[in-house]
N, C-alpha and C. Protein backbone atom coordinates (compact mmCIF):
# COMPACT_ATOMS: atom_id res chain seq x y z
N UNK A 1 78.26 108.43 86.62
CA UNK A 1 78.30 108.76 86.94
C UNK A 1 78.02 109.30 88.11
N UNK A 2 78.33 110.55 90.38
CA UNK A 2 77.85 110.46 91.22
C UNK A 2 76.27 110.20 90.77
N UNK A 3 75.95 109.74 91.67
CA UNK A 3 74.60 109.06 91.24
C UNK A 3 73.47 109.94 92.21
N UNK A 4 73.32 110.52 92.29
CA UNK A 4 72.54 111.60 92.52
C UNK A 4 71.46 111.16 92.88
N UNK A 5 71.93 111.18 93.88
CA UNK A 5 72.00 110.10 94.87
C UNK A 5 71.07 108.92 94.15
N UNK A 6 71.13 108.74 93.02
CA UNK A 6 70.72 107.61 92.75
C UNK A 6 71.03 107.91 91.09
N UNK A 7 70.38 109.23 90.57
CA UNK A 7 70.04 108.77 88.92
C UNK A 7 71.27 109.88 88.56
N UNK A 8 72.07 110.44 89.15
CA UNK A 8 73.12 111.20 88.37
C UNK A 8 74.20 110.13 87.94
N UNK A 9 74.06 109.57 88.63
CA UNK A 9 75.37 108.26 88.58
C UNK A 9 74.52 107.52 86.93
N UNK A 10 73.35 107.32 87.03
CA UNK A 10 73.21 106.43 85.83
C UNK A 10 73.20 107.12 85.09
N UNK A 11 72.58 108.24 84.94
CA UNK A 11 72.88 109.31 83.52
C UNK A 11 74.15 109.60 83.27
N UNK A 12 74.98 109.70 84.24
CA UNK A 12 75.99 110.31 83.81
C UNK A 12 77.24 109.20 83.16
N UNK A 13 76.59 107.80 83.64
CA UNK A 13 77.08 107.16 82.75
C UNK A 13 77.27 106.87 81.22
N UNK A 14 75.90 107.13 80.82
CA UNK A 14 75.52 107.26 79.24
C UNK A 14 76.68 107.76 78.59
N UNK A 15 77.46 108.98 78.84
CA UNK A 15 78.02 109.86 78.13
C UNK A 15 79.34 109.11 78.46
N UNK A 16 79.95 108.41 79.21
CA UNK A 16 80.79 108.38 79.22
C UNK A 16 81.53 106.87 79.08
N UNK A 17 80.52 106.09 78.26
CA UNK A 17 80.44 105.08 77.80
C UNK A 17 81.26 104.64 76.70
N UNK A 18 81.29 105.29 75.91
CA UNK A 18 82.03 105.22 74.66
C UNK A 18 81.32 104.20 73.91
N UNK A 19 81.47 104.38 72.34
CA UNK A 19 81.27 102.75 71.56
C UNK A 19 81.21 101.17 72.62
N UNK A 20 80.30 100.82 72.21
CA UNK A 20 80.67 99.41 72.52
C UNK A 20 79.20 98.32 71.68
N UNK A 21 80.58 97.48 71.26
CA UNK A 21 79.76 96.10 70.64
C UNK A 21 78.47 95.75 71.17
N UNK A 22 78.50 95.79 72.81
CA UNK A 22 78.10 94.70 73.22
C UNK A 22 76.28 95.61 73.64
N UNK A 23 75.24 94.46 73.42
CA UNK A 23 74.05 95.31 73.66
C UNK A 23 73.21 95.38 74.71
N UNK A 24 73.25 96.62 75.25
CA UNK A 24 72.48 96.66 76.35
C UNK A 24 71.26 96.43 76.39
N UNK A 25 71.11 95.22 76.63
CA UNK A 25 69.90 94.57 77.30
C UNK A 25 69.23 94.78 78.27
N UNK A 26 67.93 95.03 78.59
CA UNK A 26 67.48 95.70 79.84
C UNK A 26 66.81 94.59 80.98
N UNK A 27 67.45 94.67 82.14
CA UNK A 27 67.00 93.79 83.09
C UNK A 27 64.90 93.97 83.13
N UNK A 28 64.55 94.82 82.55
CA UNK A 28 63.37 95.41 82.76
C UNK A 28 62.03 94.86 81.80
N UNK A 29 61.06 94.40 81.74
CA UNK A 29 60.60 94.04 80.15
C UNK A 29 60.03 94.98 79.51
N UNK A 30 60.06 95.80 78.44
CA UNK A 30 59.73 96.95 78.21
C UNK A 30 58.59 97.22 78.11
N UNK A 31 57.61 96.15 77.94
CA UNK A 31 56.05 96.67 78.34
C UNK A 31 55.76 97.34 79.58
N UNK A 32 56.21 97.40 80.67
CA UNK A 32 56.49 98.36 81.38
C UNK A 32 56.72 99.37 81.51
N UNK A 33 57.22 99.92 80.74
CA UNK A 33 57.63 101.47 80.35
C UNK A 33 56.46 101.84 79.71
N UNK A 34 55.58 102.53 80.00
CA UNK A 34 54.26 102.84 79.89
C UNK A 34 54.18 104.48 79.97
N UNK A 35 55.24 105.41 80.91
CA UNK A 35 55.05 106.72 80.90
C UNK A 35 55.08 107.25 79.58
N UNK A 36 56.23 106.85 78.90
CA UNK A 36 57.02 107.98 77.24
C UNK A 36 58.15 107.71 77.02
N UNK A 37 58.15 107.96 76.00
CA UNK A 37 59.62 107.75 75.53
C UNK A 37 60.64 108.68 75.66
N UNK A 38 61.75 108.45 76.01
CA UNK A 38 62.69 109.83 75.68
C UNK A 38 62.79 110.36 74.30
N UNK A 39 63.19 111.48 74.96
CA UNK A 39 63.65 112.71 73.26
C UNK A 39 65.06 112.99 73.46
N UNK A 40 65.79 112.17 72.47
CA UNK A 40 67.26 112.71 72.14
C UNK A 40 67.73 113.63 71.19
N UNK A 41 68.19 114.54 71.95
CA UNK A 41 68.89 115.33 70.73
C UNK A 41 70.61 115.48 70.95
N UNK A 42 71.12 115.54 69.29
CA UNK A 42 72.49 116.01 69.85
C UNK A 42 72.99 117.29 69.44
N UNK A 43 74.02 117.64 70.10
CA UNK A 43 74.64 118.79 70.59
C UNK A 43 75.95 118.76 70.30
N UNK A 44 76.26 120.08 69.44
CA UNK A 44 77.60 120.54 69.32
C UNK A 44 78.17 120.95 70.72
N UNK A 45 79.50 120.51 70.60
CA UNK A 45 80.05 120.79 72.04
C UNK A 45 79.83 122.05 72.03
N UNK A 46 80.53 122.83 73.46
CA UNK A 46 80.62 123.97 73.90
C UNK A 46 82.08 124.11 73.77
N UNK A 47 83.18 123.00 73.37
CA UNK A 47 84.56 123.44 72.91
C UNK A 47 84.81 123.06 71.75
N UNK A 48 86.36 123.60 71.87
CA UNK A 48 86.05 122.92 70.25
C UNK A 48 86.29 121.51 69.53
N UNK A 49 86.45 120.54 70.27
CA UNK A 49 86.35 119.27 70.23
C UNK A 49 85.30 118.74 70.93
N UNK A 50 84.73 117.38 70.65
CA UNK A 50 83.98 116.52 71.43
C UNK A 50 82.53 116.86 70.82
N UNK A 51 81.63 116.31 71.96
CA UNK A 51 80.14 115.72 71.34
C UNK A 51 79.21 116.41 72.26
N UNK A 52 77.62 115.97 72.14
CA UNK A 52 77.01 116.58 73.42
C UNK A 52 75.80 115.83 73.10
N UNK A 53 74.95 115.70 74.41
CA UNK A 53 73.53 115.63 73.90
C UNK A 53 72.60 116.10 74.77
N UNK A 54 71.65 116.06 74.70
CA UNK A 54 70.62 116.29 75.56
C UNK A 54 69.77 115.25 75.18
N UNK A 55 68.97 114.30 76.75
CA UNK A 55 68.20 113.90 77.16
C UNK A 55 66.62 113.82 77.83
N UNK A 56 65.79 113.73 77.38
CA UNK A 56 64.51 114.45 77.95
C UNK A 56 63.82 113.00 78.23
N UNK A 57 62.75 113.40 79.27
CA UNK A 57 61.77 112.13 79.66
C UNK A 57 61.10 112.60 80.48
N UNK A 58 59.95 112.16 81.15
CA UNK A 58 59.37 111.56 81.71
C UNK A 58 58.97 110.81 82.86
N UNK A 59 59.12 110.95 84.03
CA UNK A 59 58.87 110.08 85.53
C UNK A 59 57.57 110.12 85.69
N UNK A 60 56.91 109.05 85.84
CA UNK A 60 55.64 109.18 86.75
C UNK A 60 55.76 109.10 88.44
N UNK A 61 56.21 110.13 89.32
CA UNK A 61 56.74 110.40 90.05
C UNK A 61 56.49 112.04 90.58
N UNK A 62 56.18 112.23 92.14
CA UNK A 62 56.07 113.78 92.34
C UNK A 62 57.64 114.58 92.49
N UNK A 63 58.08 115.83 91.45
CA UNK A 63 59.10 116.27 91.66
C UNK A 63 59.90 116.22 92.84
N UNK A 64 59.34 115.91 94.87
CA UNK A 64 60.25 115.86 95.18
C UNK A 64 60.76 114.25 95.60
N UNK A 65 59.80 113.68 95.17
CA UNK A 65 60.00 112.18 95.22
C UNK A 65 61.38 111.91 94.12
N UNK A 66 61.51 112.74 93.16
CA UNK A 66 62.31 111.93 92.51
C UNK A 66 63.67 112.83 92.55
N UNK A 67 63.46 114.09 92.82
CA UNK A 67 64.49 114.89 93.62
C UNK A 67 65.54 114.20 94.98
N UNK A 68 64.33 113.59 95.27
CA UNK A 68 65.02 112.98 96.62
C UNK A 68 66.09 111.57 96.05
N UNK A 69 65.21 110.90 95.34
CA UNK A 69 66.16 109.50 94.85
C UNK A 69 67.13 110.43 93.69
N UNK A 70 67.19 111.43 92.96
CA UNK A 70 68.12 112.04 92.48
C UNK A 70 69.74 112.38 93.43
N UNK A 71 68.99 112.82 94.59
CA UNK A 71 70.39 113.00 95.46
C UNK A 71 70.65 112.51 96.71
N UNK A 72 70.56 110.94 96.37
CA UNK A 72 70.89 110.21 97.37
C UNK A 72 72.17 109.68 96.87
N UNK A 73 73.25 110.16 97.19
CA UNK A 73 74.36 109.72 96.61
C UNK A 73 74.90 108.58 97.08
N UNK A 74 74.61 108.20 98.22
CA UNK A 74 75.00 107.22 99.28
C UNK A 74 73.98 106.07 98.53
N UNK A 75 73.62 105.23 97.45
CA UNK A 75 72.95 104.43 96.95
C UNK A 75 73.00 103.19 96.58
N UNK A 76 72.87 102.25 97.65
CA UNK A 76 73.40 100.30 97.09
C UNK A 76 72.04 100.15 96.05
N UNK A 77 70.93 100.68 95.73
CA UNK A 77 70.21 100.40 94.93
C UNK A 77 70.64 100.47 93.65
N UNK A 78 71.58 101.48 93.32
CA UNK A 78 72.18 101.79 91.89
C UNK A 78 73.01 100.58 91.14
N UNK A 79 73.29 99.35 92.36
CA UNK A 79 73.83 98.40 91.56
C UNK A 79 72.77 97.09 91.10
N UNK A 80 71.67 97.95 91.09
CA UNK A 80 70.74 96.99 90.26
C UNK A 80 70.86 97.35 88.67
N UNK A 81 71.73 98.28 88.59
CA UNK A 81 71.66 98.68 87.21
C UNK A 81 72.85 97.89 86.78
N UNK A 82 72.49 97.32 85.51
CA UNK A 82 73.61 96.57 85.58
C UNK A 82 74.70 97.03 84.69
N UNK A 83 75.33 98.57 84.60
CA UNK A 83 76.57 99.02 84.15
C UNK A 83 76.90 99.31 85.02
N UNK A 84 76.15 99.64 86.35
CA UNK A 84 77.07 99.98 87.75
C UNK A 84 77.73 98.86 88.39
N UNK A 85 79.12 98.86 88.52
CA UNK A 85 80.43 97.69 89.42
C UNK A 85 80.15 98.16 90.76
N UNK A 86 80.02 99.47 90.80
CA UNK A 86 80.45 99.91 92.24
C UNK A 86 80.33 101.07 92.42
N UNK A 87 80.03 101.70 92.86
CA UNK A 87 79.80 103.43 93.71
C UNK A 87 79.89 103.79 95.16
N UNK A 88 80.39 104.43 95.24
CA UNK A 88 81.20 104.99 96.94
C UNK A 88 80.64 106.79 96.78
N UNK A 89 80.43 107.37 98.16
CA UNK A 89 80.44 108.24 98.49
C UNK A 89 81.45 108.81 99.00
N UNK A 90 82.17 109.72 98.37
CA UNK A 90 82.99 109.91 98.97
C UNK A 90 83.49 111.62 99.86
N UNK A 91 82.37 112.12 99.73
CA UNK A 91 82.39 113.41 100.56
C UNK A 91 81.05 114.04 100.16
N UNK A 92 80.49 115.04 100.86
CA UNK A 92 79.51 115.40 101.01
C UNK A 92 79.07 116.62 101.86
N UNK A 93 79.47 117.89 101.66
CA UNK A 93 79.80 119.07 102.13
C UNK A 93 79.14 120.12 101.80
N UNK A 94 78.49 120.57 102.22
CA UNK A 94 77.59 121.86 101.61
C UNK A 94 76.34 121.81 100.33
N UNK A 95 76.66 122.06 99.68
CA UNK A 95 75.84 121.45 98.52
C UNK A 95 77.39 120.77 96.93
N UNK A 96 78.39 120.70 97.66
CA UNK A 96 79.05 119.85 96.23
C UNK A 96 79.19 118.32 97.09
N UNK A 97 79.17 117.30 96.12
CA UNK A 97 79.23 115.98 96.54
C UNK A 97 80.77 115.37 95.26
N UNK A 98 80.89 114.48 96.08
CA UNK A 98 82.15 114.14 95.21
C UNK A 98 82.04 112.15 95.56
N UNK A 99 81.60 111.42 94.37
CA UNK A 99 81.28 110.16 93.89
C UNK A 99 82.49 109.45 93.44
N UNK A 100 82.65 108.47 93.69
CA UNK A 100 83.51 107.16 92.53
C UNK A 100 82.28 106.08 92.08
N UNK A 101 82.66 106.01 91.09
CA UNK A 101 81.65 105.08 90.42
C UNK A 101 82.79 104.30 89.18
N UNK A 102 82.23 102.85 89.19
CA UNK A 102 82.87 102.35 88.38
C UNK A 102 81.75 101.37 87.27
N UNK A 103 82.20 101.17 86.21
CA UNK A 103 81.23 100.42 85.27
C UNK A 103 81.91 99.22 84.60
N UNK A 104 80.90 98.24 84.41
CA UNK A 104 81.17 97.27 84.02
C UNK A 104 81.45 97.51 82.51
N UNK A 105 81.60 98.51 81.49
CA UNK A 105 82.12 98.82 80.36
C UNK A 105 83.07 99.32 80.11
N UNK A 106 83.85 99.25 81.94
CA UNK A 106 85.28 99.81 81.14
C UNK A 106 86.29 99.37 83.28
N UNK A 107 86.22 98.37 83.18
CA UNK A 107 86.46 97.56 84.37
C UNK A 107 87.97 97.98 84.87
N UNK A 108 87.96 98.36 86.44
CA UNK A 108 89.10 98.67 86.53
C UNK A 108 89.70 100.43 86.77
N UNK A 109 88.50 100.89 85.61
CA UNK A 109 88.71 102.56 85.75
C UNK A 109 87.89 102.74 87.07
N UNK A 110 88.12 104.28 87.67
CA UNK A 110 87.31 104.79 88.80
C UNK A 110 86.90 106.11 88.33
N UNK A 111 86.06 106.26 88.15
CA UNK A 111 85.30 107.10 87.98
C UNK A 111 85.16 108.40 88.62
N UNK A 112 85.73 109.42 89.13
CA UNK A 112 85.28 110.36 90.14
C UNK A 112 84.69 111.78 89.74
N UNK A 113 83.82 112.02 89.92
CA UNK A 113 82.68 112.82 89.70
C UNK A 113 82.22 113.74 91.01
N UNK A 114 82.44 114.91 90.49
CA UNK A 114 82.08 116.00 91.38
C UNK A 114 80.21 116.94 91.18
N UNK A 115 79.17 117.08 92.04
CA UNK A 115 78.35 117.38 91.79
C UNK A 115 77.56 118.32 92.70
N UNK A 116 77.63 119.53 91.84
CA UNK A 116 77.16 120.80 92.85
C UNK A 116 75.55 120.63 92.66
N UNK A 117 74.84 120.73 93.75
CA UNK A 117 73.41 120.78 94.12
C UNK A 117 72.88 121.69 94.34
N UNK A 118 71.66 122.34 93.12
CA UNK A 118 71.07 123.53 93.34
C UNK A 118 69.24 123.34 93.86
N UNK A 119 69.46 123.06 94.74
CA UNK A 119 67.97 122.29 95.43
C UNK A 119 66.90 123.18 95.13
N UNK A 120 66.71 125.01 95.16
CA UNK A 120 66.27 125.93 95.21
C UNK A 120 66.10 125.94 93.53
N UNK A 121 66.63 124.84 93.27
CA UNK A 121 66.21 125.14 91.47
C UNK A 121 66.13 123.84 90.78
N UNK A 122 66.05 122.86 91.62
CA UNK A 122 65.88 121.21 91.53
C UNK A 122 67.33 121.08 90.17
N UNK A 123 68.02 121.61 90.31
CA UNK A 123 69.30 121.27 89.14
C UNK A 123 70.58 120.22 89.85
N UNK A 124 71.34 119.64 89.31
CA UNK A 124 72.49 119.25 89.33
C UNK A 124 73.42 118.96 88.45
N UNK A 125 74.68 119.64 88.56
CA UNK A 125 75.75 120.25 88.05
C UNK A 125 76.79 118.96 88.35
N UNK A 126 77.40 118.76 87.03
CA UNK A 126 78.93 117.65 87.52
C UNK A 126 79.51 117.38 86.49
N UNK A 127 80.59 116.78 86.77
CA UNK A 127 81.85 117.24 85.88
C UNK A 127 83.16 115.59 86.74
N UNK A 128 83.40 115.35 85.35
CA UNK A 128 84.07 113.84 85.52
C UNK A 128 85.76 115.08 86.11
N UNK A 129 86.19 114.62 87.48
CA UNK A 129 87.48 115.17 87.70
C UNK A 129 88.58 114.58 86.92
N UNK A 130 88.66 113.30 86.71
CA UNK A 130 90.00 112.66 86.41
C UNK A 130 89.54 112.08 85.07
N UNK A 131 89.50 113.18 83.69
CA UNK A 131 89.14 112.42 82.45
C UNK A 131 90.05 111.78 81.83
N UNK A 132 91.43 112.19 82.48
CA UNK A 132 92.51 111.32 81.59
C UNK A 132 92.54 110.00 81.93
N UNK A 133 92.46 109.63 83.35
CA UNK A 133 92.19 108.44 83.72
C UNK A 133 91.88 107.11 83.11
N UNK A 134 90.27 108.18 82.80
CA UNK A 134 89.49 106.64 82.40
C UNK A 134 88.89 107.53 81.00
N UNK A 135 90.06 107.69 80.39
CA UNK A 135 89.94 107.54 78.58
C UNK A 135 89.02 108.87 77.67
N UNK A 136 89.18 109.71 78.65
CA UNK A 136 88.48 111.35 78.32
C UNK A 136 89.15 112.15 78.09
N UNK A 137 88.74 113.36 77.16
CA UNK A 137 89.31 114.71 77.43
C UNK A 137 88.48 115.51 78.24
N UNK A 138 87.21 115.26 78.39
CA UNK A 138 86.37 116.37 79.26
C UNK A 138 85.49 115.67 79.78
N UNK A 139 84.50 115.50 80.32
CA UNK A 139 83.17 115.41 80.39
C UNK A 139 81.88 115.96 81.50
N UNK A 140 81.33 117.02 81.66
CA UNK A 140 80.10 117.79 82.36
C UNK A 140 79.00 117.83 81.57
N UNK A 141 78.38 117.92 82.64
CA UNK A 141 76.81 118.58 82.00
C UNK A 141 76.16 119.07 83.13
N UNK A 142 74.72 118.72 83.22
CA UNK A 142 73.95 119.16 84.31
C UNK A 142 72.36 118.11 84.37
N UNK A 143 71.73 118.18 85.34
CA UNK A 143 70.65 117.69 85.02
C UNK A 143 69.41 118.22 86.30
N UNK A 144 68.32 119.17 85.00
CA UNK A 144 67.37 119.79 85.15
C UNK A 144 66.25 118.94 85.49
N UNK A 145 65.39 118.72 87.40
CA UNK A 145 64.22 118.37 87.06
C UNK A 145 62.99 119.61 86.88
N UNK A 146 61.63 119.28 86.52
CA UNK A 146 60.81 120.03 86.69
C UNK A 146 59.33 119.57 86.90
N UNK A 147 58.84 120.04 87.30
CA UNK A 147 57.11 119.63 87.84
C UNK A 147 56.78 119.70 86.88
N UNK A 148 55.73 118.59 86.29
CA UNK A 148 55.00 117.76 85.10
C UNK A 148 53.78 117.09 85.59
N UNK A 149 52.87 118.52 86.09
CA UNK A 149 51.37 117.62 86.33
C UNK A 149 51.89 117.09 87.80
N UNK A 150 51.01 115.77 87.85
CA UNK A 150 51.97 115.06 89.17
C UNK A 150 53.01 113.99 88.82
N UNK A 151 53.77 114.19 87.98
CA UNK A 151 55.31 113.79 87.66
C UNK A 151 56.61 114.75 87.68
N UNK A 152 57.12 114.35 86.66
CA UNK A 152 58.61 114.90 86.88
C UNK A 152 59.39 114.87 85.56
N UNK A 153 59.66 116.06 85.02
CA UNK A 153 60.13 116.01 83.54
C UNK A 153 62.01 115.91 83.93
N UNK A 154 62.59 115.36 83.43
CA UNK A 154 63.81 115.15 83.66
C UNK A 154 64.33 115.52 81.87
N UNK A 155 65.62 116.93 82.03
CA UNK A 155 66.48 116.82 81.18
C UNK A 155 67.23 117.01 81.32
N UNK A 156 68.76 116.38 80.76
CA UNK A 156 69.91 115.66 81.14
C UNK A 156 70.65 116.40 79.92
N UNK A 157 71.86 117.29 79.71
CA UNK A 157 72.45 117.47 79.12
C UNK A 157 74.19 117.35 79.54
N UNK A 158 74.51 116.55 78.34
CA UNK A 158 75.96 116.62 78.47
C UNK A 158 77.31 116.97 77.71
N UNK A 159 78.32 116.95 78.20
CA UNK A 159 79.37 116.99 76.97
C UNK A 159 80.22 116.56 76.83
N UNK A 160 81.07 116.04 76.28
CA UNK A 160 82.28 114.97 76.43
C UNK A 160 83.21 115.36 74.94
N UNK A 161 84.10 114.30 75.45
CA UNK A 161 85.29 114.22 74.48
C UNK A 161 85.86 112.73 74.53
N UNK A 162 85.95 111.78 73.83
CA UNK A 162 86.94 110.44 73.99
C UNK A 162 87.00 110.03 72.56
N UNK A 163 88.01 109.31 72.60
CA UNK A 163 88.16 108.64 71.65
C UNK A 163 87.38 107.80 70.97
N UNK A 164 86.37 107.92 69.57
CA UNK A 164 85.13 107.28 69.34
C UNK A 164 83.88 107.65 69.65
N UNK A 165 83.85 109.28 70.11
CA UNK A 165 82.68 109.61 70.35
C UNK A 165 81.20 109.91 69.25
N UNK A 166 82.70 110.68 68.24
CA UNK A 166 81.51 110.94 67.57
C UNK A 166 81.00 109.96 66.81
N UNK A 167 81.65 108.75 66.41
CA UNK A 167 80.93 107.22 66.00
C UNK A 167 79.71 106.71 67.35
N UNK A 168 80.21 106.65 68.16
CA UNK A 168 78.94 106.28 69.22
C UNK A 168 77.74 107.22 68.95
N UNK A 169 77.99 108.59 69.13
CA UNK A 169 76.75 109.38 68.79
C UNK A 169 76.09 108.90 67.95
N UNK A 170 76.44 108.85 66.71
CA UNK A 170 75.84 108.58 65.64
C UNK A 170 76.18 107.21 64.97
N UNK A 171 75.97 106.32 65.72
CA UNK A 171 76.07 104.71 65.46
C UNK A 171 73.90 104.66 65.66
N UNK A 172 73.72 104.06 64.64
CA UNK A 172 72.42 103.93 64.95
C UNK A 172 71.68 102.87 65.48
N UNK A 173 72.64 101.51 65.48
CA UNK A 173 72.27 100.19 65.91
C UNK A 173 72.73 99.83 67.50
N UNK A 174 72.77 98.55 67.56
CA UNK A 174 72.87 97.95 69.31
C UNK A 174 74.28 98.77 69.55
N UNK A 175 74.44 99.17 70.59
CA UNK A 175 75.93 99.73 70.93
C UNK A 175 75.60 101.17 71.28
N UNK A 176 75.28 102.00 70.42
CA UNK A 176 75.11 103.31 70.13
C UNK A 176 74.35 104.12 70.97
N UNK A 177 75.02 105.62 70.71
CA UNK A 177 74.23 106.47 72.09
C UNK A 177 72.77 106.37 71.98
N UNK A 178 71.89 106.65 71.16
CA UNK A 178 70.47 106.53 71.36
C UNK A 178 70.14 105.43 71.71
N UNK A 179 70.30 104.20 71.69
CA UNK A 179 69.90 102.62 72.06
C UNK A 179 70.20 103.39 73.96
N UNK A 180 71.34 103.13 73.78
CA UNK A 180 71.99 103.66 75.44
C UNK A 180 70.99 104.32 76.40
N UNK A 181 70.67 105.68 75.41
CA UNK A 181 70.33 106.51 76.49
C UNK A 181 68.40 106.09 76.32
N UNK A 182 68.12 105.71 75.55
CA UNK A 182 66.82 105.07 75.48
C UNK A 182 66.66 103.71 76.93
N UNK A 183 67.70 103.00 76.74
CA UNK A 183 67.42 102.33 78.06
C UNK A 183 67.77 102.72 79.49
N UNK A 184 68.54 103.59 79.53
CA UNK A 184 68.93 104.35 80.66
C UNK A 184 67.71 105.30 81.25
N UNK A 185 66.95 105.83 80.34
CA UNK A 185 65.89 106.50 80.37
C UNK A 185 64.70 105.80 81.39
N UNK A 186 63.96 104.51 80.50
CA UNK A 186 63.58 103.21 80.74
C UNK A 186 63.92 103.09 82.34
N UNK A 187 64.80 102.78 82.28
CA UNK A 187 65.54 102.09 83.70
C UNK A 187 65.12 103.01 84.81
N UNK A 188 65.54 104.49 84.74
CA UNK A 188 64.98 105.33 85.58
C UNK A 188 63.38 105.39 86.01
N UNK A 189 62.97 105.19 84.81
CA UNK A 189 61.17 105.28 84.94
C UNK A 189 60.73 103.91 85.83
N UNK A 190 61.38 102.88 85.38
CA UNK A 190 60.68 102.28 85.72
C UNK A 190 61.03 101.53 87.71
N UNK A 191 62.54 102.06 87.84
CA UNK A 191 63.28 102.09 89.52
C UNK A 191 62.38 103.10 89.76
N UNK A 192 62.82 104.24 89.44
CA UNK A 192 61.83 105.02 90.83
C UNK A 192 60.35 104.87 90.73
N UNK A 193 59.28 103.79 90.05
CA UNK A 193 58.15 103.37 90.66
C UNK A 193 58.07 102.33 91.28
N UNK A 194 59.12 101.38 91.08
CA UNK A 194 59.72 100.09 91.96
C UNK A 194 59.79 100.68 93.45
N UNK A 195 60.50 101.93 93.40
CA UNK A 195 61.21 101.91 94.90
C UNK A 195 60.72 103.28 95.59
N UNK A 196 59.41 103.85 94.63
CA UNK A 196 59.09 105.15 95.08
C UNK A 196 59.04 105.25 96.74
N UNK A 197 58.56 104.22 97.45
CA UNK A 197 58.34 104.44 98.85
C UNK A 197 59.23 104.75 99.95
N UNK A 198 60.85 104.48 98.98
CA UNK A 198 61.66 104.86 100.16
C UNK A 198 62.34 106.54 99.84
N UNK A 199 61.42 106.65 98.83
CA UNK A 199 61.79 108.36 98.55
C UNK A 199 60.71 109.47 99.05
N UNK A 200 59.65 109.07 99.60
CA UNK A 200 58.96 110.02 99.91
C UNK A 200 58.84 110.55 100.94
């Protein structure tokens, strides 16, 4: 998902992933991940169909260091992740931003993602525009940072609707949302101490 300016795009991928066989393997070696683990929880939608979850973690990172790589939407670093194909900026006006992002789990779709920026409250707000597109009935959330000592607590809540969601939620092996959002988590922690210097 827009990648905010760097990590809305990867979170917001998680959710909109759907089932899949295939296991995400992390370019990263996980002895590395040394901050914490994420805390997943899930969530009854807010309609009356579909899924939700919330995401929690961890940055070793100063809130506006990672604020800043949060809303850099304009980001060729994000295709080190390797579910990101491609991401474009595609407007950028006041505080809403409007993203295409595409993933290598569902090749071909475009992704476009709208994301209002509440800087005065370190939040960001977004919402998939075209869910019929690429195989949705809905999908928003938001994602809350907050000062953690001298880090950065990041929680990520979302909500969706597709076909196979609620099996992904609750698939407990390779494929499945907690594997997912466990390495997505990972991935964040461990890029923005890779690349903290061009965020500060």
């Amino acid at each position: 998902m827009v990648c905010i300016r760097g990590c809305v795009c990867v979170l917001m991928l998680i959710a909109s992933t759907g089932f899949s066989s295939e296991r995400p393997v992390s370019d990263l070696p996980q002895d590395q991940y040394s901050y914490n683990d994420p805390i997943i929880s899930k969530l009854k939608p807010e309609r009356a169909r579909g899924r939700g979850f919330k995401l929690e973690f961890s940055v070793d990172a100063p809130l506006g260091v990672f604020w800043n790589y949060k809303t850099n939407f304009d980001n060729d670093l994000l295709h080190k992740n390797k579910y990101i194909t491609s991401h474009k900026l595609v407007s950028y006006k006041d505080n809403l931003v409007i993203t295409e992002t595409e993933y290598s789990y569902k090749p071909g779709d475009v992704f476009n993602w709208q994301t209002t920026i509440y800087p005065d409250r370190n939040l960001l707000e977004y919402e998939l525009l075209n869910p019929e597109e690429c195989g949705q009935k809905y999908h928003y959330g938001y994602i809350q940072l907050e000062a953690e000592g001298e880090g950065t607590h990041v929680t990520h809540v979302a909500y969706f609707d597709f076909f196979g969601a609620s099996f992904w939620v609750n698939y407990p092996f390779r494929g499945g949302m907690t594997e997912f959002l466990e390495y997505t988590a990972h991935w964040e922690q461990q890029f923005v101490l890779e690349f903290e210097h061009q965020y500060q």
